[in-house]
C-alpha atoms as a PDB file:
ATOM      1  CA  UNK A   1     -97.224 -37.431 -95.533  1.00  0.00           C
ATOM      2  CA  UNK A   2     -93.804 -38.918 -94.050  1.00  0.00           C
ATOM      3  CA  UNK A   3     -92.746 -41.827 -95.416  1.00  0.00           C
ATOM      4  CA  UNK A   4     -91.631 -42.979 -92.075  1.00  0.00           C
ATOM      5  CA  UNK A   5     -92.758 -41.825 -88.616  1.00  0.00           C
ATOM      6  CA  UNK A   6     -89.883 -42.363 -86.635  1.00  0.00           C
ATOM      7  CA  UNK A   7     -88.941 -39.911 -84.514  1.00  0.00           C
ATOM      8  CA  UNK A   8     -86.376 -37.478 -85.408  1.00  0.00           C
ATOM      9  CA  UNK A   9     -83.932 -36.179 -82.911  1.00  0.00           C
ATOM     10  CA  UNK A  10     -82.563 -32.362 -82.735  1.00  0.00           C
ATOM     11  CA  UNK A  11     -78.639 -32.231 -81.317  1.00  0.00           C
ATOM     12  CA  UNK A  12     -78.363 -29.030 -80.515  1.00  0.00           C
ATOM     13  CA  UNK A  13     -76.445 -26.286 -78.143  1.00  0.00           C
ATOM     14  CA  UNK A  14     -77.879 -22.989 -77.857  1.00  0.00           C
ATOM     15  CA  UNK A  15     -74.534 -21.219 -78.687  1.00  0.00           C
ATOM     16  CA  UNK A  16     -74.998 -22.708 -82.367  1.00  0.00           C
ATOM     17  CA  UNK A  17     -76.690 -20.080 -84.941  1.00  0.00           C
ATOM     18  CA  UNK A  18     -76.491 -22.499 -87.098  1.00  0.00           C
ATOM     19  CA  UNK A  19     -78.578 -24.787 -84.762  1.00  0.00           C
ATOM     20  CA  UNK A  20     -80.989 -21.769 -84.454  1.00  0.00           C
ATOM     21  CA  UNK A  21     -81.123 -21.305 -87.863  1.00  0.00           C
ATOM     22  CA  UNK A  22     -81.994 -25.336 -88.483  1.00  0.00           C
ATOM     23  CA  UNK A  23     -84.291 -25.376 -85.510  1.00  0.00           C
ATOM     24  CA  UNK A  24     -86.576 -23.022 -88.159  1.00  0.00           C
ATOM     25  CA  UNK A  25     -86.950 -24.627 -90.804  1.00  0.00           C
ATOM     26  CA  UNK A  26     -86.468 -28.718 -89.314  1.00  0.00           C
ATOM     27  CA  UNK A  27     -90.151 -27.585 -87.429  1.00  0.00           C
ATOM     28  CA  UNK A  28     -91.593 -25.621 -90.667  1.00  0.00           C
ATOM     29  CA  UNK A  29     -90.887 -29.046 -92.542  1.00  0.00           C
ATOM     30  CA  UNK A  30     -92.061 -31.204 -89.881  1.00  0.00           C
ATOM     31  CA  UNK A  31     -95.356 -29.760 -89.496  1.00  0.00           C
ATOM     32  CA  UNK A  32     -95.893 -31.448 -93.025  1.00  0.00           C
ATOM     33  CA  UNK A  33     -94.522 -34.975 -91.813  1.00  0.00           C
ATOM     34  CA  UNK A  34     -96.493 -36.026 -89.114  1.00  0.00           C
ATOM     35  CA  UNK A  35     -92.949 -37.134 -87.433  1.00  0.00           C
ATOM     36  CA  UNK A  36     -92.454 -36.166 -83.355  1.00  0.00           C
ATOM     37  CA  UNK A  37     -89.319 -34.275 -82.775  1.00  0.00           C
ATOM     38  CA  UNK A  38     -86.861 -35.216 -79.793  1.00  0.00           C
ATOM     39  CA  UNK A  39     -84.839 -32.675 -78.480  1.00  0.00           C
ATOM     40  CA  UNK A  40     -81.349 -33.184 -77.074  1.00  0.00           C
ATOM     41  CA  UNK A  41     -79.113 -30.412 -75.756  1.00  0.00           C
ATOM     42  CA  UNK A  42     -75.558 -30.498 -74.932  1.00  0.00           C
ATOM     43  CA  UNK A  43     -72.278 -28.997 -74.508  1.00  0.00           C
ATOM     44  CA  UNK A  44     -70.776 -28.342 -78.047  1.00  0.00           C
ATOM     45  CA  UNK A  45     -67.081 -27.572 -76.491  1.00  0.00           C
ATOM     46  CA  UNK A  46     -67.458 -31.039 -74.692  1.00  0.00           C
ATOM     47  CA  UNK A  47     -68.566 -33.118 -77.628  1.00  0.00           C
ATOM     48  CA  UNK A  48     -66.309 -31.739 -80.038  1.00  0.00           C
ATOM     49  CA  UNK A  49     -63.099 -32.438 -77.772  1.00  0.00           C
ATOM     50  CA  UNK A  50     -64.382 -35.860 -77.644  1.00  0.00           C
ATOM     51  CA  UNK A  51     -63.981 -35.985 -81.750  1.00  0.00           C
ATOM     52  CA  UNK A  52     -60.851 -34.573 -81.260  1.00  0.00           C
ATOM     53  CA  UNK A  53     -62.015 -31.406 -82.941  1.00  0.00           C
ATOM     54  CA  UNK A  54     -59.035 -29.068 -81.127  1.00  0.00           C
ATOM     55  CA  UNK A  55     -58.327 -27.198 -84.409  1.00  0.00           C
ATOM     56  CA  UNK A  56     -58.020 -23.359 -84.391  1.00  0.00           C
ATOM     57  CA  UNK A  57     -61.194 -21.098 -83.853  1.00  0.00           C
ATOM     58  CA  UNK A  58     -62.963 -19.432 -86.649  1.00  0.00           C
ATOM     59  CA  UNK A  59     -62.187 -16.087 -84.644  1.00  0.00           C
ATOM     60  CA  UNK A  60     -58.387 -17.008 -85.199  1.00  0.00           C
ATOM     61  CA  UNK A  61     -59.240 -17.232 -88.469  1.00  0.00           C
ATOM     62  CA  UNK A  62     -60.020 -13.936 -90.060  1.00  0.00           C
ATOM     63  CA  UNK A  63     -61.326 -14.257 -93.334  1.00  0.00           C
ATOM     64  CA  UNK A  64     -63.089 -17.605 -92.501  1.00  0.00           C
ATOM     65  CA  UNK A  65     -64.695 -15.194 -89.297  1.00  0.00           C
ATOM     66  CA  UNK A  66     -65.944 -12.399 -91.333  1.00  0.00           C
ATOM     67  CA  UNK A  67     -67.157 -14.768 -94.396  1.00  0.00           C
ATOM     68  CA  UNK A  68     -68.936 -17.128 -91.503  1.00  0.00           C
ATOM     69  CA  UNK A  69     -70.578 -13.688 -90.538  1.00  0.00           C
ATOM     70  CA  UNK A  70     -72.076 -12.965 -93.723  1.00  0.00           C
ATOM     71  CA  UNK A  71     -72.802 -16.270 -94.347  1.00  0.00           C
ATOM     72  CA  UNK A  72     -75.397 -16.596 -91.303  1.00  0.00           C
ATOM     73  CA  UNK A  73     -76.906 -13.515 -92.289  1.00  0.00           C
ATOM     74  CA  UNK A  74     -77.711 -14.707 -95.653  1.00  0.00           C
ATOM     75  CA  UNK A  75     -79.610 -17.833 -94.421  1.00  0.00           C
ATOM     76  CA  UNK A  76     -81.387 -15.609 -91.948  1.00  0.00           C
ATOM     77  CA  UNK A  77     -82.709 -13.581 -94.679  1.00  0.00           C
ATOM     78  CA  UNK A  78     -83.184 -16.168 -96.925  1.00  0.00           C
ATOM     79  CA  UNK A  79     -85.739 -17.969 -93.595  1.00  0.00           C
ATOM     80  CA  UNK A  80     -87.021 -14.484 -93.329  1.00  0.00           C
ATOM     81  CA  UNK A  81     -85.886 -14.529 -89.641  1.00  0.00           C
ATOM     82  CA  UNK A  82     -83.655 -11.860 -87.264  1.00  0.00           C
ATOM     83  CA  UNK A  83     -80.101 -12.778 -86.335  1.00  0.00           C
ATOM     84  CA  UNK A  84     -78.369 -10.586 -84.039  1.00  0.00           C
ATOM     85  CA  UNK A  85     -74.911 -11.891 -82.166  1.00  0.00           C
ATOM     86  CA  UNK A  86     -75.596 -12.290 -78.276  1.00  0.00           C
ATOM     87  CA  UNK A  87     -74.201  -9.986 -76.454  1.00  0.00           C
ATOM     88  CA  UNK A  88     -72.449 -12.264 -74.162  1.00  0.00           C
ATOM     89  CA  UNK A  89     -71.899 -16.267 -74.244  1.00  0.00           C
ATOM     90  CA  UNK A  90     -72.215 -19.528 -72.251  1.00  0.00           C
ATOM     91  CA  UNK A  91     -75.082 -21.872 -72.711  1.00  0.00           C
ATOM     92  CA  UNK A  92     -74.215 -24.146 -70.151  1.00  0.00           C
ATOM     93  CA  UNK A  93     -77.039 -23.758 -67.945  1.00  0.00           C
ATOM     94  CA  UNK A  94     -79.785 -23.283 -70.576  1.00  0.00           C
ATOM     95  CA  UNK A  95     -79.198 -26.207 -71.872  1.00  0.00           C
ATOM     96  CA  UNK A  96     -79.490 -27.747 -68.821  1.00  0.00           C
ATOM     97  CA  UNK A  97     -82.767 -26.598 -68.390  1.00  0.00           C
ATOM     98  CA  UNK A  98     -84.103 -28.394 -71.183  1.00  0.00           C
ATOM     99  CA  UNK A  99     -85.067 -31.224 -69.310  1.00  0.00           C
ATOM    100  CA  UNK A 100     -87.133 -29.573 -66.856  1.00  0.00           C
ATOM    101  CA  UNK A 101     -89.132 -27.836 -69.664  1.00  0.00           C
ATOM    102  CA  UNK A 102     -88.762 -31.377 -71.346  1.00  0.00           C
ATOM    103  CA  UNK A 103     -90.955 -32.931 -68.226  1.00  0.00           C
ATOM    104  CA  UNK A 104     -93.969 -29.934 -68.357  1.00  0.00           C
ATOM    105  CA  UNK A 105     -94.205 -30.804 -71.722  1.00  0.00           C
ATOM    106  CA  UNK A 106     -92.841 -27.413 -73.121  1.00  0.00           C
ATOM    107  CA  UNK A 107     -89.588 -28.389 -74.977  1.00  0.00           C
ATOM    108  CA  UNK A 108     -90.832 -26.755 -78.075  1.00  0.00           C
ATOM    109  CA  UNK A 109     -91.802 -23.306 -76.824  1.00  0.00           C
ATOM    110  CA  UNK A 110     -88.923 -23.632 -73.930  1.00  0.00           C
ATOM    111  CA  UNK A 111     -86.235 -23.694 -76.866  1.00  0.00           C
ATOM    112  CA  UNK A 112     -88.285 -21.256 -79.033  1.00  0.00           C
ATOM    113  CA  UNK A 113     -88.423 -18.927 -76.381  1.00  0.00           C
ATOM    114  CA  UNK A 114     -84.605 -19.275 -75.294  1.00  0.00           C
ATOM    115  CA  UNK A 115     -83.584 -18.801 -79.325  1.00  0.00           C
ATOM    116  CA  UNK A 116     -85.762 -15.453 -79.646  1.00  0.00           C
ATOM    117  CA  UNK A 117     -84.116 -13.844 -76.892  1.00  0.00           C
ATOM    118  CA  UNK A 118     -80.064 -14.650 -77.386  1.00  0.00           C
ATOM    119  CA  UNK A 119     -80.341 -15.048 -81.309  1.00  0.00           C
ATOM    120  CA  UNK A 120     -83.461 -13.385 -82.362  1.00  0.00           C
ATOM    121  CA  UNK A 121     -83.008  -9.761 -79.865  1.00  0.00           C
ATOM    122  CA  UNK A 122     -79.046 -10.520 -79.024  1.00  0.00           C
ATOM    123  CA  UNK A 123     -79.756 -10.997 -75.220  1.00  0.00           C
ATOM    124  CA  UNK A 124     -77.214 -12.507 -73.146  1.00  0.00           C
ATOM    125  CA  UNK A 125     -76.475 -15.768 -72.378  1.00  0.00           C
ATOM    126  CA  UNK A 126     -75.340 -15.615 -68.954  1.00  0.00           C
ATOM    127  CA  UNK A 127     -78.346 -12.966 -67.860  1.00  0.00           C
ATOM    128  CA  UNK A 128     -80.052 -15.163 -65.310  1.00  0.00           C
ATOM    129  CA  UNK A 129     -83.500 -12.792 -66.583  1.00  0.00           C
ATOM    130  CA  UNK A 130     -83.262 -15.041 -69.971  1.00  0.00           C
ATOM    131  CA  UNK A 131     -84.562 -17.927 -67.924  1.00  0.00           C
ATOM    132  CA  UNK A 132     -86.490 -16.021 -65.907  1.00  0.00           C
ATOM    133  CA  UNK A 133     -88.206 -14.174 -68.848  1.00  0.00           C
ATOM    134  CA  UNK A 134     -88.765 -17.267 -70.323  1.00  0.00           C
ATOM    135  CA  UNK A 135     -90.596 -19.289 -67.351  1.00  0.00           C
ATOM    136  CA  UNK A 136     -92.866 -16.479 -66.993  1.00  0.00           C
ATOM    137  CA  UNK A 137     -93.841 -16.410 -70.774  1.00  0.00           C
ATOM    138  CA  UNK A 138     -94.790 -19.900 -70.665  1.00  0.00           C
ATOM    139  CA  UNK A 139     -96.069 -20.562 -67.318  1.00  0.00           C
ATOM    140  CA  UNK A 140     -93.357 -21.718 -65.690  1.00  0.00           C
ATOM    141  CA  UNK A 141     -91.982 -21.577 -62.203  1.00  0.00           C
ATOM    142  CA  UNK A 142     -88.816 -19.588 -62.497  1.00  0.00           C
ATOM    143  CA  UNK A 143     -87.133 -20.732 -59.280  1.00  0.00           C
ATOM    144  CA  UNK A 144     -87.235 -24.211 -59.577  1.00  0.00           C
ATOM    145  CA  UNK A 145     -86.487 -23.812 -63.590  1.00  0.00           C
ATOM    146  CA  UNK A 146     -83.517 -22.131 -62.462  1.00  0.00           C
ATOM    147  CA  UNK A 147     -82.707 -24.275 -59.379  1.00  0.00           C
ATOM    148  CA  UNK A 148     -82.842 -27.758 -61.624  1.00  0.00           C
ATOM    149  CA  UNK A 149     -80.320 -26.133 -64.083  1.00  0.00           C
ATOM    150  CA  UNK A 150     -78.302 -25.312 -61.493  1.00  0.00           C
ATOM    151  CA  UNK A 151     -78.641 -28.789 -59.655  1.00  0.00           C
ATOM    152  CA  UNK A 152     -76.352 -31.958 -60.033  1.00  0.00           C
ATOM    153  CA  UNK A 153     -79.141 -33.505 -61.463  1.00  0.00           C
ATOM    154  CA  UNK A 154     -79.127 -31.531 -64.501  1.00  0.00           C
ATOM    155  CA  UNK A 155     -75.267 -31.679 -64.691  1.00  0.00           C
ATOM    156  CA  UNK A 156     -75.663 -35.563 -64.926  1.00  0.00           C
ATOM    157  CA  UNK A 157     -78.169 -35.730 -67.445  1.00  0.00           C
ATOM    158  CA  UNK A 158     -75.972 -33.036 -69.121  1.00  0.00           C
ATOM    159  CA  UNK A 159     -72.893 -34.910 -69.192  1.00  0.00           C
ATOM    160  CA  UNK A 160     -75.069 -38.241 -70.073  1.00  0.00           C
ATOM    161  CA  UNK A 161     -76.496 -36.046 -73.159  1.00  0.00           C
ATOM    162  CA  UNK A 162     -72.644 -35.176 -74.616  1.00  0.00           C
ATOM    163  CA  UNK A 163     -71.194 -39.436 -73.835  1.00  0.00           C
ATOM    164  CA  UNK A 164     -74.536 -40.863 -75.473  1.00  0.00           C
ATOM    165  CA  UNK A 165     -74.376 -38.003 -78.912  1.00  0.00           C
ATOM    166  CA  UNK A 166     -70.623 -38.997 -79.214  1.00  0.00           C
ATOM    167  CA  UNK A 167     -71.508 -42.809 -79.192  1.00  0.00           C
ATOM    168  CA  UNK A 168     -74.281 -42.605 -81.793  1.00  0.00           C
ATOM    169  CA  UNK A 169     -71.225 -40.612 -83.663  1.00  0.00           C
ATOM    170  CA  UNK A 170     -72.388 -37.306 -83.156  1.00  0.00           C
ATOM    171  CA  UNK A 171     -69.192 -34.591 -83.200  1.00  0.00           C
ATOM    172  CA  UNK A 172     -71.207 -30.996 -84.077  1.00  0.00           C
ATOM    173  CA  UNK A 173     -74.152 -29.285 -83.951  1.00  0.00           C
ATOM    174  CA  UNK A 174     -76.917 -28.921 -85.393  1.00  0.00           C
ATOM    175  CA  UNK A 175     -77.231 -32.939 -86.171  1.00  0.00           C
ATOM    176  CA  UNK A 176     -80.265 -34.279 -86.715  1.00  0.00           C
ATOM    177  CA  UNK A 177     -80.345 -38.371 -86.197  1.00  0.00           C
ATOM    178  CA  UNK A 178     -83.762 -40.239 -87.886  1.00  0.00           C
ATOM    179  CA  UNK A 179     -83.605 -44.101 -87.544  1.00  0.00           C
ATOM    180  CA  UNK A 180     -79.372 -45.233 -88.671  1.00  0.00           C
ATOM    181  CA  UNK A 181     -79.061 -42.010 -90.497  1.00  0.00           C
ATOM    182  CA  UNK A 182     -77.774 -38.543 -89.517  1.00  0.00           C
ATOM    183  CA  UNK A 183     -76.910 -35.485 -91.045  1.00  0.00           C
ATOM    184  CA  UNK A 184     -74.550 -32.341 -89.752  1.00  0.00           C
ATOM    185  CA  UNK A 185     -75.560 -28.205 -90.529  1.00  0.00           C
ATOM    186  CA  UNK A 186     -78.221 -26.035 -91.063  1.00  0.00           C
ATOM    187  CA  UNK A 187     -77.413 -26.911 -95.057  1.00  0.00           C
ATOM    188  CA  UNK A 188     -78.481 -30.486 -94.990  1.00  0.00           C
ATOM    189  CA  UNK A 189     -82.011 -29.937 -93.863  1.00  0.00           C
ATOM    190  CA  UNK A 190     -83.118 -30.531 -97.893  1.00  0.00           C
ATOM    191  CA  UNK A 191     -81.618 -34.244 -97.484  1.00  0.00           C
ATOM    192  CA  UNK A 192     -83.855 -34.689 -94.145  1.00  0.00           C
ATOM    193  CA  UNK A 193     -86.753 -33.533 -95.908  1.00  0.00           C
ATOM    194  CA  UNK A 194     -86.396 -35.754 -98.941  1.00  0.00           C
ATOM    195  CA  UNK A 195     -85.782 -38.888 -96.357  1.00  0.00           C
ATOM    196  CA  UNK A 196     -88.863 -37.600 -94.326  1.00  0.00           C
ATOM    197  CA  UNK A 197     -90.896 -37.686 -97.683  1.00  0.00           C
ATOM    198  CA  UNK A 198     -91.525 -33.815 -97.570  1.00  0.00           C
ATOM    199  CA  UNK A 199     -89.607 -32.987-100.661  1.00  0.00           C
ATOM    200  CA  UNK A 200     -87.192 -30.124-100.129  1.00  0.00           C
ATOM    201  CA  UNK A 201     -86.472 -27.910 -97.321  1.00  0.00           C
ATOM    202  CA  UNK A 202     -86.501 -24.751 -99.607  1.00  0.00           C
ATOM    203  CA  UNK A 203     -86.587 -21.027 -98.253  1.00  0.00           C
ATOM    204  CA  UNK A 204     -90.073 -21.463 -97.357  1.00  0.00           C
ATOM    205  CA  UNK A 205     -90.341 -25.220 -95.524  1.00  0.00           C
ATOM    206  CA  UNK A 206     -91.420 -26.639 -98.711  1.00  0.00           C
ATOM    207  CA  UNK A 207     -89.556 -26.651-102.226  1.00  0.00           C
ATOM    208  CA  UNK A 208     -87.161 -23.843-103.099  1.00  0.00           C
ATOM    209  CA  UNK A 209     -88.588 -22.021-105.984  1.00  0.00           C
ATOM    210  CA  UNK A 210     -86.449 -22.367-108.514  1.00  0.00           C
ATOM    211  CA  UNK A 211     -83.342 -24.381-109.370  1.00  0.00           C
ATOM    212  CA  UNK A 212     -81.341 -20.917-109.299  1.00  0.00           C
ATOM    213  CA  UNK A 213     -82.536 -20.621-105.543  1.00  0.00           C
ATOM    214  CA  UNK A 214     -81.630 -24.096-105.183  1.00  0.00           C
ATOM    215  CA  UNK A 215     -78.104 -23.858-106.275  1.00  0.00           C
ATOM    216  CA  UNK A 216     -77.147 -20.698-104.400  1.00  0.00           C
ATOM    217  CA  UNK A 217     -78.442 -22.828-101.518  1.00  0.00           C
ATOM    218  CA  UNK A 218     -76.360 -25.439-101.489  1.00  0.00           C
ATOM    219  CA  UNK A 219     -73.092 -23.597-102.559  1.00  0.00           C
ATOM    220  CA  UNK A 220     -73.628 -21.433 -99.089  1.00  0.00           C
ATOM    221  CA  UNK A 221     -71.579 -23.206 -96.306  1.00  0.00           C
ATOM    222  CA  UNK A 222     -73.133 -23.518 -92.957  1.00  0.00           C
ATOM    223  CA  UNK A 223     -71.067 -25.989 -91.724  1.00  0.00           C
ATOM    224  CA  UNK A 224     -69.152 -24.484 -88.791  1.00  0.00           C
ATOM    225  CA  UNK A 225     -71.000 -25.294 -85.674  1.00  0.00           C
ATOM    226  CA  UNK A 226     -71.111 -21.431 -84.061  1.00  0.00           C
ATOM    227  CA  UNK A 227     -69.191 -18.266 -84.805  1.00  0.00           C
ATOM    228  CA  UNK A 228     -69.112 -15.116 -82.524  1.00  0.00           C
ATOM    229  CA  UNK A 229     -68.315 -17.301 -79.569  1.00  0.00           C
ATOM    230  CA  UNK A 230     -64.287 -16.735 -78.872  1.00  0.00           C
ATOM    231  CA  UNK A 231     -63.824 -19.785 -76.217  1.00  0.00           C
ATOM    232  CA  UNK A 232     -66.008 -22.345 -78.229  1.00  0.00           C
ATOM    233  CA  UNK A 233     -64.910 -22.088 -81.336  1.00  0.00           C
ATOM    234  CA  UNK A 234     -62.611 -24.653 -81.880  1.00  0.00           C
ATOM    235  CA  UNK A 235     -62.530 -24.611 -85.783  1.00  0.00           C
ATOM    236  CA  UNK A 236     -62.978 -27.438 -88.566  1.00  0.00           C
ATOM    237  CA  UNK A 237     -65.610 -28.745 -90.612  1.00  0.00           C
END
């Protein structure tokens, strides 16, 4: 059981593999806890300006680019789960949908459903069928899911998400924020668990088998916030 039962909160963009990747195993972990998870989406390029992250992009960066590459393909295998680059970018207005699924009660599936087809199949961000795809697989209306993405309303809420993450200190994604602490990248998720009072995150959502699997773990670096996408990528740990 949790040792706490405070909610946890999931800072997130859907641009981030690394956020897709952490998305995984946070809900394998939590299934053990007993804690509710809050979901908060918003725009990484936005939030990182406002840290003054303006450093170069990994894809200016060669050798960091093609390691980065590798690297997310290791912790896909490693969560047994498919990772395959988009095939175009700009998460703007799924993430702005969020809070429409948010209100039917769908977050969850809403964000599991968006992930599987940009991340898990390589689908395109700014194909308006993602959305639509994904309201008819869970029941949704797809007009008015589109229309409140599209709407100032959204926008606001949107904009609210990125100046109320940057208060609480938030300056990447994936962050995860439980009571006064938070923690930054798909390779911190063993320090949630241990807080949570689920042990470690391990390969499997529970401990990692061995301290050899451990320790290969921790030396992989999953930092960097996301890595195919040319105009986001504004570098730095």
């Amino acid at each position: 059981m949790s040792a706490d039962l405070a909610e946890v909160e999931f800072v997130f963009d859907f641009v981030s593999p690394y956020a897709y990747l952490a998305h995984h195993k946070l809900c394998t972990f939590l299934r053990n806890s007993g804690n509710r998870l809050k979901y908060t989406a918003v725009d990484l390029d936005a939030l990182k300006a406002q840290a003054g992250n303006t450093g170069p992009s990994t894809r200016e960066q060669p050798l960091k680019f093609a390691y980065a590459r590798t690297d997310l393909q290791r912790w896909a295998s490693l969560y047994g789960i498919p990772l395959v680059p988009p095939s175009g970018y700009g998460s703007g207005r799924l993430n702005r949908a969020l809070p429409y699924a948010n209100a039917a009660g769908m977050a969850r599936a809403y964000i599991d459903a968006v992930w599987a087809e940009i991340w898990g199949q390589g689908g395109d961000m700014n194909d308006e069928g993602v959305l639509t795809r994904v309201a008819g697989r869970l029941g949704l209306h797809s007009d008015q899911l589109l229309e409140f993405a599209d709407s100032a309303e959204a926008s606001t809420l949107y904009s609210a998400a990125v100046a109320s993450a940057h208060d609480r200190g938030v300056f990447g994604v994936p962050t995860i924020l439980w009571r006064d602490q938070m923690w930054w990248g798909n390779d911190r998720l063993d320090f949630v668990a241990t807080a949570l009072g689920v042990g470690n995150a391990g390969a499997d959502g529970g401990h990692f088998h061995n301290a050899h699997s451990r320790q290969s773990l921790i030396l992989r670096n999953s930092h960097e916030a996301h890595v195919f996408e040319p105009r986001n990528m504004t570098g730095g740990l």
